[in-house]
Protein backbone atom coordinates (compact mmCIF):
# COMPACT_ATOMS: atom_id res chain seq x y z
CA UNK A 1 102.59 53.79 139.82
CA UNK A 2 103.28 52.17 135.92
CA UNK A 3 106.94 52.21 135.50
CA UNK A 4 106.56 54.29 132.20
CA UNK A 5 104.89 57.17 134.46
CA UNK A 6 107.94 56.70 137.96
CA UNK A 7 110.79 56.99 134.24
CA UNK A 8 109.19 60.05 132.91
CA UNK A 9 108.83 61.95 136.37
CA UNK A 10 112.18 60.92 137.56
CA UNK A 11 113.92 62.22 134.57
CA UNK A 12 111.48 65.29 135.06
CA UNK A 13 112.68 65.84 138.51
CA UNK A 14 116.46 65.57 137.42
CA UNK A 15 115.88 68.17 134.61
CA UNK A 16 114.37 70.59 137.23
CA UNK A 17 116.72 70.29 139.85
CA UNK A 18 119.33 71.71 137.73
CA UNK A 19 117.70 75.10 138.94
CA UNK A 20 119.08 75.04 142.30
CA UNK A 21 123.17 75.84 140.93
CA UNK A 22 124.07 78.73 139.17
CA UNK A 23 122.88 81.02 137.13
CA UNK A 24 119.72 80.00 138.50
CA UNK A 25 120.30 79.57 142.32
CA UNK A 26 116.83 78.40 143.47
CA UNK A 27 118.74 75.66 146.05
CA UNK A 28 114.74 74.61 146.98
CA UNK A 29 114.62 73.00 143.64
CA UNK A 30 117.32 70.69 144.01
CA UNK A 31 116.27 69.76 147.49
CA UNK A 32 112.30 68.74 146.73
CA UNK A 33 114.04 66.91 143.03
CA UNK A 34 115.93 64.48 145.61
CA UNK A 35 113.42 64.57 147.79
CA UNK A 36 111.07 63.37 145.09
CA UNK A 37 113.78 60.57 143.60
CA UNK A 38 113.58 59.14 147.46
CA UNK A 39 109.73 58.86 147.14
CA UNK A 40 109.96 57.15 143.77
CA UNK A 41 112.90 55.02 145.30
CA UNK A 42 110.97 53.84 147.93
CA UNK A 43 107.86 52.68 146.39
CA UNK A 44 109.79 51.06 143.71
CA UNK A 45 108.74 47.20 143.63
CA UNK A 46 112.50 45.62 142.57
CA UNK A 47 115.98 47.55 143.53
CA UNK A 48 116.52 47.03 139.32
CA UNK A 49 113.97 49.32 139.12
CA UNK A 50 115.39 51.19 141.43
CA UNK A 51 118.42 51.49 140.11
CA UNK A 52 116.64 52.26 136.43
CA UNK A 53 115.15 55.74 138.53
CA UNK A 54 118.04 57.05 139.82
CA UNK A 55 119.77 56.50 136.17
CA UNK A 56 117.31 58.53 134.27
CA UNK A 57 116.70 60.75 137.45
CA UNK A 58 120.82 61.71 136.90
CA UNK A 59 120.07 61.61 132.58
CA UNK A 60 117.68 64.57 133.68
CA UNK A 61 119.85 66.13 135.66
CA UNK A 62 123.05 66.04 133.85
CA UNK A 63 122.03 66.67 130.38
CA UNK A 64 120.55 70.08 131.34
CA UNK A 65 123.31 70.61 133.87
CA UNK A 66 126.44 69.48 131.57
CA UNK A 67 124.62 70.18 128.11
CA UNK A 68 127.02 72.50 127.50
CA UNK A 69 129.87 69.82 126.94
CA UNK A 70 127.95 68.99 123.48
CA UNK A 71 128.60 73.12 122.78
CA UNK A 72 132.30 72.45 123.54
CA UNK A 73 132.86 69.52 121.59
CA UNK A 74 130.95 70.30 118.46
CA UNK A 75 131.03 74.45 118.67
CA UNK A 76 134.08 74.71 120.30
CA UNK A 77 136.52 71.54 119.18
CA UNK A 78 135.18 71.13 115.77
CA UNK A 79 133.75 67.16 116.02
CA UNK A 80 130.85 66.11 114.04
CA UNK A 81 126.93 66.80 115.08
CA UNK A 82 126.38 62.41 114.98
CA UNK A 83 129.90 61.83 117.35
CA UNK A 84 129.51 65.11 119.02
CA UNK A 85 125.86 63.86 120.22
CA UNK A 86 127.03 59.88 121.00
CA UNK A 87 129.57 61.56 123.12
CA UNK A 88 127.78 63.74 125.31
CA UNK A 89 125.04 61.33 125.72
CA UNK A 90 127.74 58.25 126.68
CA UNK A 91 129.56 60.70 129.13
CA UNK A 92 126.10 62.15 130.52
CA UNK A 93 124.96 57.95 131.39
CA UNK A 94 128.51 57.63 132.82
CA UNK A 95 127.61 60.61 134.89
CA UNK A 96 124.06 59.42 135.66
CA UNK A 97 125.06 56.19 137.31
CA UNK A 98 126.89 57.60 139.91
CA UNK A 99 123.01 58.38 140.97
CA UNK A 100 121.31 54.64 139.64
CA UNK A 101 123.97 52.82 141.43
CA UNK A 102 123.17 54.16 145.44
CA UNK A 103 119.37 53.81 144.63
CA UNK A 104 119.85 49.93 143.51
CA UNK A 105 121.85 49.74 146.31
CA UNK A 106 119.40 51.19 148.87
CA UNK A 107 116.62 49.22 147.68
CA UNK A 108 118.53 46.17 147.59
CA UNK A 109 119.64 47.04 151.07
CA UNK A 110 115.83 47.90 152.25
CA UNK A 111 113.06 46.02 150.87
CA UNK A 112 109.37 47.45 150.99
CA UNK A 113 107.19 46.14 153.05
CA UNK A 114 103.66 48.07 153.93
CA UNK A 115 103.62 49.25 157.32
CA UNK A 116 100.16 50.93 158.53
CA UNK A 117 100.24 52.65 162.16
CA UNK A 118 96.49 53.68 162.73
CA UNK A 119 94.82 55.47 159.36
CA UNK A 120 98.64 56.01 158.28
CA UNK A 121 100.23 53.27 156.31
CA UNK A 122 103.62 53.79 154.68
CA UNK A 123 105.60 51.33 152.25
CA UNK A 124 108.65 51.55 153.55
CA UNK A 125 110.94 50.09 156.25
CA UNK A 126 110.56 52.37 159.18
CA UNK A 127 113.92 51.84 160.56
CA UNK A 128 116.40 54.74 161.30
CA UNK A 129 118.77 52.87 159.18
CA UNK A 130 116.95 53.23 155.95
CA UNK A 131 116.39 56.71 156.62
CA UNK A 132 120.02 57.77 156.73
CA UNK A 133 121.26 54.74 154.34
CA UNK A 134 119.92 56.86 151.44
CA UNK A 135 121.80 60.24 151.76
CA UNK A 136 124.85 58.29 153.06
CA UNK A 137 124.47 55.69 149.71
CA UNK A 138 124.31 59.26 147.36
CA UNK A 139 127.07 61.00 148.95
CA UNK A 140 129.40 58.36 148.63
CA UNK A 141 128.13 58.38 144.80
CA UNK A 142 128.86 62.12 144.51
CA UNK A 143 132.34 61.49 146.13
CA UNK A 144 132.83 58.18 143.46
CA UNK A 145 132.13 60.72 140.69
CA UNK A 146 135.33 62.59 141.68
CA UNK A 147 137.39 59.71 141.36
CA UNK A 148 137.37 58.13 138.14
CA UNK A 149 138.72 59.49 134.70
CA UNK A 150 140.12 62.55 136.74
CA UNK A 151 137.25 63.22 138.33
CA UNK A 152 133.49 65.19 137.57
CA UNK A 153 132.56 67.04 140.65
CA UNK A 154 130.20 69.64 138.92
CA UNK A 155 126.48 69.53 139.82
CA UNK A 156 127.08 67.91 143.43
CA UNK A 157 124.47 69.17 145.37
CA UNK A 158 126.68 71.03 148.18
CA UNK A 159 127.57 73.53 145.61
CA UNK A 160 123.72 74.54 145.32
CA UNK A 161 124.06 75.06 149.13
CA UNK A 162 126.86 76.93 149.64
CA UNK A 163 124.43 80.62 149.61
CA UNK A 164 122.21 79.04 152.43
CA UNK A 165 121.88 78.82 155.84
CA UNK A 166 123.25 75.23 155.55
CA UNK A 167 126.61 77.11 154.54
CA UNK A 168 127.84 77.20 157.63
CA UNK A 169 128.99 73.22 157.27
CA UNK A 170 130.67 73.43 154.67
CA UNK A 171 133.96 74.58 156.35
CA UNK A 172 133.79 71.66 158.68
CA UNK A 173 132.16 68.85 156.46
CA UNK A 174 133.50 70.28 153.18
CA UNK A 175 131.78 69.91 149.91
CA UNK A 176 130.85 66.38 150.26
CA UNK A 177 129.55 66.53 154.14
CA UNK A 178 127.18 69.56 152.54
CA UNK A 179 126.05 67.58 150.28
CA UNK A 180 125.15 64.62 152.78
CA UNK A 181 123.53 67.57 154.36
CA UNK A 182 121.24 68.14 151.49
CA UNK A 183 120.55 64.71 151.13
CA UNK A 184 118.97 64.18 154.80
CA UNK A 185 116.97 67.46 154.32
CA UNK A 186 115.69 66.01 151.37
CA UNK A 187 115.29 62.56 152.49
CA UNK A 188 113.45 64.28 155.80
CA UNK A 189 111.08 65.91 153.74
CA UNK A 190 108.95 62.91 152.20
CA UNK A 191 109.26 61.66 155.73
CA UNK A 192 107.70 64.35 157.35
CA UNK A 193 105.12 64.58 154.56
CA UNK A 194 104.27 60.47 154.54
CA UNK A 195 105.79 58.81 157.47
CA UNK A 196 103.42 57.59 160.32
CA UNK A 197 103.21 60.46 162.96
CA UNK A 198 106.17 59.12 165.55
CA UNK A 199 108.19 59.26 162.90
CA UNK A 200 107.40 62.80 161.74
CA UNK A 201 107.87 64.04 165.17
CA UNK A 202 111.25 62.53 165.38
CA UNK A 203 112.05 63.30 161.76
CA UNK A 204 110.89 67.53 162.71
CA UNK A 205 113.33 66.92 165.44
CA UNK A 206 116.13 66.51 163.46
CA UNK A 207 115.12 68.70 160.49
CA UNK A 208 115.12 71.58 162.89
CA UNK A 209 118.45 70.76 164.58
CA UNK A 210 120.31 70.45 161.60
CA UNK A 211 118.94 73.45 159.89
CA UNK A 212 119.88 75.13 163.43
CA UNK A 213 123.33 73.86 163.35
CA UNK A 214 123.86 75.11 159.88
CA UNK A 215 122.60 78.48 161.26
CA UNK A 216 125.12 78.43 164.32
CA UNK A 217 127.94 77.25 162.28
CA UNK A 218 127.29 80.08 160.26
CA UNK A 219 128.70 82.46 163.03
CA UNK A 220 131.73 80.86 163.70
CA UNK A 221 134.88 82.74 162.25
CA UNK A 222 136.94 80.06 160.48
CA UNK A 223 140.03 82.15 158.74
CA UNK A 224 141.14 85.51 159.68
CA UNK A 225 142.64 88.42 157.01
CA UNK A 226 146.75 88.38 156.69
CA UNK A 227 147.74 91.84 155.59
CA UNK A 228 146.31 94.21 153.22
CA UNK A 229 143.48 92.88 150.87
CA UNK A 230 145.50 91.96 147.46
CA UNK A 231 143.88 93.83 143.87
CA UNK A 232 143.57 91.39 140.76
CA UNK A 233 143.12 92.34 137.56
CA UNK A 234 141.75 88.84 135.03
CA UNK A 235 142.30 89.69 131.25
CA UNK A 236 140.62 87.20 128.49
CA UNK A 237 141.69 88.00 125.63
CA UNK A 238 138.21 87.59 123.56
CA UNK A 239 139.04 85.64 120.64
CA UNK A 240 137.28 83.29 118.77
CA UNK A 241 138.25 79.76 118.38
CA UNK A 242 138.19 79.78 114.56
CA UNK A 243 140.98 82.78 114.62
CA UNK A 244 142.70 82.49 117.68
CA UNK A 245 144.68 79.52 115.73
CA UNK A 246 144.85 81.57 112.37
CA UNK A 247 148.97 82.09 111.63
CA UNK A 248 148.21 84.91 110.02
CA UNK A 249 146.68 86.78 113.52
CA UNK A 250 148.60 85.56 115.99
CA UNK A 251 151.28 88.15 115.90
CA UNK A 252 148.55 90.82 116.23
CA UNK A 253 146.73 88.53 119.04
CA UNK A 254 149.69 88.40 121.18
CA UNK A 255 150.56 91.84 121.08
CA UNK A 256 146.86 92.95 122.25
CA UNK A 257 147.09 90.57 124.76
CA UNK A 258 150.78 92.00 125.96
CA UNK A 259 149.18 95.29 126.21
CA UNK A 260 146.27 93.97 127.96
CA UNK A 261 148.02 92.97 130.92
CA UNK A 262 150.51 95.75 131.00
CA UNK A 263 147.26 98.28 130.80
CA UNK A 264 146.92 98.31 134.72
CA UNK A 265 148.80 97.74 137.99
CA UNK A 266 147.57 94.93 140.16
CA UNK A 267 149.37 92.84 142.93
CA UNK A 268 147.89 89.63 140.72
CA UNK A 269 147.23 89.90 137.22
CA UNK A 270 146.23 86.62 135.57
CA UNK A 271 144.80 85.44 131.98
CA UNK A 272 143.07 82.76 131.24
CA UNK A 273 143.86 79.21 130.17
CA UNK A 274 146.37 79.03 127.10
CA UNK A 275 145.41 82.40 126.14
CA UNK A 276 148.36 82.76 123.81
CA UNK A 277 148.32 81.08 120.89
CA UNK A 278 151.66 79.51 120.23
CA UNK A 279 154.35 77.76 122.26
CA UNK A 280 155.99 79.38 124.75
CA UNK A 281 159.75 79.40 122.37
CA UNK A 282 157.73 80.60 119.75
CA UNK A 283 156.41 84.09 121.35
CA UNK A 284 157.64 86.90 119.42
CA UNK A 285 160.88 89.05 120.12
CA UNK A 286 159.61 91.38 123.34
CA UNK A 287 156.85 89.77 124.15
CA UNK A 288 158.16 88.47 127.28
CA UNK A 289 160.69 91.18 127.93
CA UNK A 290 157.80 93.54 128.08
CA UNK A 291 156.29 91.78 131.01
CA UNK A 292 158.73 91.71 132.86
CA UNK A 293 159.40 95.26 132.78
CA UNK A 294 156.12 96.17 133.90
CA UNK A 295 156.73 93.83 136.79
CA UNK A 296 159.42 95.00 137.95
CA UNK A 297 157.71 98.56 137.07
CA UNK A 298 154.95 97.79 138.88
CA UNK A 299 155.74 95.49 141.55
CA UNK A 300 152.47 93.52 139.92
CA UNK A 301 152.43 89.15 139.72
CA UNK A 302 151.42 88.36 136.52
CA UNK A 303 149.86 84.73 135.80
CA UNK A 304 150.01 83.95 131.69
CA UNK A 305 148.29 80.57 130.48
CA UNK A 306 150.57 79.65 127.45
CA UNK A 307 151.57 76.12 126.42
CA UNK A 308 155.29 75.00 126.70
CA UNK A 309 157.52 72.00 125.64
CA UNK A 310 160.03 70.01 128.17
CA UNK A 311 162.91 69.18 127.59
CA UNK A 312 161.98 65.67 126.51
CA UNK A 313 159.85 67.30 123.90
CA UNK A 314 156.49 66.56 125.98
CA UNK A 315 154.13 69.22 125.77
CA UNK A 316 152.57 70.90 128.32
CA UNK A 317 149.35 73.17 129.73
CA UNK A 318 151.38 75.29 131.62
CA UNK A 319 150.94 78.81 133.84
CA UNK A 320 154.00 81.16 133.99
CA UNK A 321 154.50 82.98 137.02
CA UNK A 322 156.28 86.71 136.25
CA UNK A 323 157.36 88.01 138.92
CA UNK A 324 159.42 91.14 139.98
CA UNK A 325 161.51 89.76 141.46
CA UNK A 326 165.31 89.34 140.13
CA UNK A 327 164.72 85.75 139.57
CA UNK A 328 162.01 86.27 137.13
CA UNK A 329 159.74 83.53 136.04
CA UNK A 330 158.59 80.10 137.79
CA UNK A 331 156.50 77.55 135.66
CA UNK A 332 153.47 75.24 136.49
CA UNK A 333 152.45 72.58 134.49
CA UNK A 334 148.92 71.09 134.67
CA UNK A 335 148.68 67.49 135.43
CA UNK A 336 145.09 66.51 135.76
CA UNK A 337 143.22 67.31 132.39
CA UNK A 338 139.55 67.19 132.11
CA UNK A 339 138.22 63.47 131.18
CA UNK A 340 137.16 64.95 127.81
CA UNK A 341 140.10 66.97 126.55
């Protein structure tokens, strides 16, 4: 296949398999996309090409599956359309070679040789080892990508899986381990649809057992219910960016969000990130007071994002933990921010 024609489906098949996570859901998708990066992998002629597959293969992928970051940074934050754009597109090839790097790698590990058994001939190494190199190769590139600059885990396939009957790993192999999961069952699916006929029947084998183990796992209970089920209440307070910073509205912004929270008893009650719009010291008089009467009131926990200042005058992305207890209020403050913050 011209290299111009393996570029354009590869990217192709990363754009699609964004389908198999949320809002979408169709898992399938996401399995026959890797599935179809393997083929492309394998009849690749040099592991630099290769390498060049898996990087638009994870272009496709993540600028349909992390698109939105463009939104946040040029909607959201304000930057310009021309940086806006050069920053998505650097951070979504950052992204993608977490996938070229374990395809150059496999090829370079596995060169192609044509192998013929009968009518069948197949050009790639037969061995066991090549077969289970490649999911191995892409989870550990899905486990790098939660490493670096505070980590990216989003779009690794064991989320897509976690609605399956593959599920039932993921307590025992976690979210990595169902993603190496996903990998076989796509790697096993070119093989049973090329491979010389001893290795389909071996390859069936262990398609079926693992979708059976999945299945069995399934029925195992792993935690068991502590008391009474807790109720939760989440309040957003709905504001746009543009006046949720306006001086002249936070007064009014606070207050809705005050009587937000104290609308309704819950045992947790939580807003989201930052939701007020000021320093913690700088909330007006009663604001806080006024939670923590209907805490103690109502025996609810109430979880308020708001941003605070140390002692050292560092600031910070904290939560604030209202309690009703006599001791009051307990502070968290975040540690990792996101890589693009």
């Amino acid at each position: 296949m011209k290299l111009s024609l393996s570029v354009a489906l590869a990217i192709l098949l990363g754009a699609f398999s964004v389908l198999g996570w949320d809002p979408f859901g169709w898992w399938m998708v996401s399995l026959l996309g890797y599935a179809g990066l393997f083929w492309l992998v394998v009849n690749s002629r040099t592991a630099w090409r290769a390498g060049l597959l898996g990087l638009v293969f994870g272009v496709g992928l993540h600028l349909f599956g992390s698109g939105w970051i463009f939104g946040a940074l040029h909607g959201k934050a304000g930057m310009g359309l021309i940086p806006a754009m050069a920053s998505t597109l650097v951070f979504v090839v950052y992204l993608a070679l977490f996938t070229a790097l374990p395809c150059l790698s496999w090829r370079a590990l596995f060169k192609s040789e044509k192998n013929c058994a009968g009518a069948d001939c197949y050009s790639m190494p037969l061995s066991f080892a090549a077969i289970a190199a490649f999911p191995a190769l892409l989870t550990l590139g899905e486990w790098a990508r939660s490493l670096f600059f505070n980590g990216f885990t989003s779009l690794s396939l064991g989320y897509s899986l976690i609605d399956t009957w593959l599920a039932g790993y993921a307590p025992a192999l976690g979210l990595f381990g169902l993603s190496w999961i996903g990998f076989c069952m796509s790697v096993l699916l070119v093989v049973l649809f090329t491979a010389p006929r001893s290795i389909k029947i071996s390859s069936m084998i262990i398609f079926l057992a693992i979708s059976g183990a999945g299945l069995a796992l399934q029925q195992l209970s792993w935690t068991q219910a502590y008391g009474a089920p807790l109720s939760y209440r989440l309040v957003q307070s709905n504001v746009s960016q543009e006046r949720k910073f306006d001086p002249s509205y936070m007064r009014q912004q606070t207050q809705r969000l005050v009587e937000a929270i104290g609308h309704q008893s819950a045992d947790l009650v939580a807003t989201s990130e930052t939701a007020l719009p000021m320093f913690l010291n700088e909330l007006p008089d009663g604001a806080l007071s006024n939670l923590q009467q209907f805490t103690r009131r109502t025996a609810s926990h109430v979880f308020l994002g708001v941003a605070t200042i140390a002692a050292n005058s560092d600031g910070h992305n904290s939560v604030l933990h209202i309690s009703p207890s006599q001791h009051g209020i307990s502070q968290y403050n975040k540690v990792q921010l996101m890589s693009f913050g």
